[in-house]
C-alpha atoms as a PDB file:
ATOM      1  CA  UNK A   1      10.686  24.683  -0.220  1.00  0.00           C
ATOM      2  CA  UNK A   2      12.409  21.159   0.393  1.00  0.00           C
ATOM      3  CA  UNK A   3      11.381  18.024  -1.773  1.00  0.00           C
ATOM      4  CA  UNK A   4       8.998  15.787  -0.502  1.00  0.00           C
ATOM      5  CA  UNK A   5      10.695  12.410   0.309  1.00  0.00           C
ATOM      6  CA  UNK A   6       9.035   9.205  -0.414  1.00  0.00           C
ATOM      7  CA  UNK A   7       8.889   5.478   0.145  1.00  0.00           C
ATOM      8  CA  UNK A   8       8.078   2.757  -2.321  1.00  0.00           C
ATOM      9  CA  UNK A   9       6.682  -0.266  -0.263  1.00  0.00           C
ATOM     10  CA  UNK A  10       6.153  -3.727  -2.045  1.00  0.00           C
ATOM     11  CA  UNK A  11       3.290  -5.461  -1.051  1.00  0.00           C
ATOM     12  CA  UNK A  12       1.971  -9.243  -0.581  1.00  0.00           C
ATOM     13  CA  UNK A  13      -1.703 -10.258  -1.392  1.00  0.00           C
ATOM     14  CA  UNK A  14      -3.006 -13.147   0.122  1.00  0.00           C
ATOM     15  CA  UNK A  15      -6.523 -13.848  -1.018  1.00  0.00           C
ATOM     16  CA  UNK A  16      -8.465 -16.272  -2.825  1.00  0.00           C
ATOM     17  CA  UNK A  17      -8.810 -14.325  -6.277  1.00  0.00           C
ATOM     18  CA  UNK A  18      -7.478 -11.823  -7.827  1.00  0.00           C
ATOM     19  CA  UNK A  19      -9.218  -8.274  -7.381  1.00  0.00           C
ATOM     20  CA  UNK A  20      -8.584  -5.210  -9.844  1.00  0.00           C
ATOM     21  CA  UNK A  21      -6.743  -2.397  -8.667  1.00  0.00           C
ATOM     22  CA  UNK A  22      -9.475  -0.295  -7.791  1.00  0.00           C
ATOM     23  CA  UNK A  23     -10.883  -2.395  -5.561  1.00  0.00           C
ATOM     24  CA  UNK A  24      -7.262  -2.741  -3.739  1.00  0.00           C
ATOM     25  CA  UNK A  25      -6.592   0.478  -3.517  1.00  0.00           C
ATOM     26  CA  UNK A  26     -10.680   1.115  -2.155  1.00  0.00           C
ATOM     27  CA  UNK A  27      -9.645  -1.694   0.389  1.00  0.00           C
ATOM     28  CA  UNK A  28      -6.527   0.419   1.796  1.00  0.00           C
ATOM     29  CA  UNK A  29      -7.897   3.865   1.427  1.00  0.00           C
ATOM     30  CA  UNK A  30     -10.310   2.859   3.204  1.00  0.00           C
ATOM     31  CA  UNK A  31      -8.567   1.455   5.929  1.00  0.00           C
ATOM     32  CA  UNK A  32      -6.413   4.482   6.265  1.00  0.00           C
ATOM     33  CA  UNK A  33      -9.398   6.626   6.330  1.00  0.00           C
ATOM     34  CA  UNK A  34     -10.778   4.090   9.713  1.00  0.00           C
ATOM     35  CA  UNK A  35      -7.872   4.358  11.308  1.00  0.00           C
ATOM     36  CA  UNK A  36      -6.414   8.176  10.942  1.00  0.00           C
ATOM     37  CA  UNK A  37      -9.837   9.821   9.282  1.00  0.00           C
ATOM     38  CA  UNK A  38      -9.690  11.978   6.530  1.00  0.00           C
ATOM     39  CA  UNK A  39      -7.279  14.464   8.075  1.00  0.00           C
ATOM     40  CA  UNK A  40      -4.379  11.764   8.560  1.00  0.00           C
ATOM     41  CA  UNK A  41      -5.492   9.816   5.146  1.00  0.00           C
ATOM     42  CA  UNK A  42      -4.584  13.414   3.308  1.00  0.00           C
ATOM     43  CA  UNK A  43      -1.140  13.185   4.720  1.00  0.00           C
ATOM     44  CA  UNK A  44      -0.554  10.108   3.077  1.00  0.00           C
ATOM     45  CA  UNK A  45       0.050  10.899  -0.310  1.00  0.00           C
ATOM     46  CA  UNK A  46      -0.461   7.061  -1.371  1.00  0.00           C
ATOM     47  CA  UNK A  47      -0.282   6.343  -5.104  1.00  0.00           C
ATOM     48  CA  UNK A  48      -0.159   3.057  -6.785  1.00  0.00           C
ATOM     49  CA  UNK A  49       2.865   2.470  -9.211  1.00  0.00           C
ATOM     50  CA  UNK A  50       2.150  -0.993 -10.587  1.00  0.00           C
ATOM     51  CA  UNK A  51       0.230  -4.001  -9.217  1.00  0.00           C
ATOM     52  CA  UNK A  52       1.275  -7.387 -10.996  1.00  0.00           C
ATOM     53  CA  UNK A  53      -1.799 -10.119 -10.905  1.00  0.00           C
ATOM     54  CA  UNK A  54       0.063 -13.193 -11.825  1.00  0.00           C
ATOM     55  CA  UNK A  55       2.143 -13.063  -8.207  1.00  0.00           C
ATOM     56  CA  UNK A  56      -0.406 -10.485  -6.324  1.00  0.00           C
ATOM     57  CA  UNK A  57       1.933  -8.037  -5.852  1.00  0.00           C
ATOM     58  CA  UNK A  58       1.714  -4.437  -5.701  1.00  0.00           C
ATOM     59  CA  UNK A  59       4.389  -1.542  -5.286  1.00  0.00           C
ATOM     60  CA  UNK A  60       2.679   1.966  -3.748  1.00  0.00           C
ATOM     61  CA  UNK A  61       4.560   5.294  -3.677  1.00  0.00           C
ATOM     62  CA  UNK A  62       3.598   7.352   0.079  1.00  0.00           C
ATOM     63  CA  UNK A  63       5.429   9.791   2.310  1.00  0.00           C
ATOM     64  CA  UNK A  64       8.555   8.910   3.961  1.00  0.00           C
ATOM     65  CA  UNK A  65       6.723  10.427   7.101  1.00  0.00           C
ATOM     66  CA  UNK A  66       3.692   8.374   7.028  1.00  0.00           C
ATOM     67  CA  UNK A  67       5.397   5.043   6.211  1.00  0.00           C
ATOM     68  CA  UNK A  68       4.601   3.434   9.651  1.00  0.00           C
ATOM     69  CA  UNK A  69       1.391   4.806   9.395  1.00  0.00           C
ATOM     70  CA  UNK A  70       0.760   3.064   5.754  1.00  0.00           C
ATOM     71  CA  UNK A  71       2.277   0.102   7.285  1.00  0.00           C
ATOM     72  CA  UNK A  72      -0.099  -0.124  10.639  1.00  0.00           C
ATOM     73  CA  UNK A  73      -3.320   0.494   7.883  1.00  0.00           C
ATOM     74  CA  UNK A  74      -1.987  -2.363   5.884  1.00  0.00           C
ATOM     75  CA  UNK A  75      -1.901  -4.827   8.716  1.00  0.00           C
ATOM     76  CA  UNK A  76      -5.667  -3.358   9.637  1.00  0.00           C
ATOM     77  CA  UNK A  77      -6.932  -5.003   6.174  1.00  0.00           C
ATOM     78  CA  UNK A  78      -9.333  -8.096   6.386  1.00  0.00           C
ATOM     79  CA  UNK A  79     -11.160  -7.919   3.341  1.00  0.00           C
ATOM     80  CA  UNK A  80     -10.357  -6.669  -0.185  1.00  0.00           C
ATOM     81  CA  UNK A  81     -13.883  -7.027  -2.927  1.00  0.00           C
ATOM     82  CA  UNK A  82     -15.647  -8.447   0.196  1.00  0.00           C
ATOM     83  CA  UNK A  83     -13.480 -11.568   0.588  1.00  0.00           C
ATOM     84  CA  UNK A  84     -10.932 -12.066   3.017  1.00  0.00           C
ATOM     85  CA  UNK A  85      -7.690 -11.060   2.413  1.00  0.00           C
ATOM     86  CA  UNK A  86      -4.368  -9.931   3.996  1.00  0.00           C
ATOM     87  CA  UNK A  87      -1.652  -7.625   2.943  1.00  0.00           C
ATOM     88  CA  UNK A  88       2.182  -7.930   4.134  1.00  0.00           C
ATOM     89  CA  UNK A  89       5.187  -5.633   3.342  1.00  0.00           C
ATOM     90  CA  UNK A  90       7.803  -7.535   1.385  1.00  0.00           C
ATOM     91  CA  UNK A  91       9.980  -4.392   1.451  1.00  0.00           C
ATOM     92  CA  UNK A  92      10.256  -0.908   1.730  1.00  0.00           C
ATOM     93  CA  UNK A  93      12.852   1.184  -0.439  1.00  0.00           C
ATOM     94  CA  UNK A  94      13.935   4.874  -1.445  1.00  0.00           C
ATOM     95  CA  UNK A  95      13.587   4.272  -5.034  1.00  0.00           C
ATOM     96  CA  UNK A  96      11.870   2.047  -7.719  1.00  0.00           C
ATOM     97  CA  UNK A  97      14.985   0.130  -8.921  1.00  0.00           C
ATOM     98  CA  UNK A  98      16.384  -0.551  -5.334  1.00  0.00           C
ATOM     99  CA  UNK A  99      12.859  -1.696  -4.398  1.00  0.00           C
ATOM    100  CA  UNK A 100      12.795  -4.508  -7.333  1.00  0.00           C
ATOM    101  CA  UNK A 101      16.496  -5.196  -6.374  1.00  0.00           C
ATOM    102  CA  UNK A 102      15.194  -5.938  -2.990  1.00  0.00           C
ATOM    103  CA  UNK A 103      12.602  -8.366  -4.229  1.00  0.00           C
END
């Protein structure tokens, strides 16, 4: 059986606020789950590795396959906690360490 592969992407919050992880990660799950239902959201494999309040940025782990998929549900987001919000890709890496080396 071959190793998954994955992709770390770093990501921008813009919002007035700061929201708590839960309800960031609700406001992309649930975007993935509009836009590819529950079949395509299962293929995701999204996890959330650290989100950092002071800057509003967060660093989620998904499948190298479903990156462009992540990335499409990102750009989707208008609200996060009920207030408006968007969320941009800073960067997109094989690994942790490259990924902070990146930013």
């Amino acid at each position: 059986m071959k190793r998954a592969k994955r992709r770390y992407l770093a990501l921008q919050l813009e919002m007035d606020g700061v929201p708590s992880e839960k309800e960031l990660m609700d406001a992309v799950w649930g975007s993935v789950v509009r836009l590819y239902g529950e079949v395509g959201a299962s293929l995701v494999y999204m996890v959330l590795i650290s989100f950092d309040i002071s800057c509003k940025v967060a660093v989620v782990r998904t499948s190298l396959e479903m990156v462009d998929s992540v990335r499409a549900s990102l750009a989707c987001i208008t609200s996060v906690a009920g207030k408006g919000a968007a969320i941009h890709v800073l960067a997109v890496s094989g690994t942790i360490k490259a990924l902070f080396e990146k930013l």
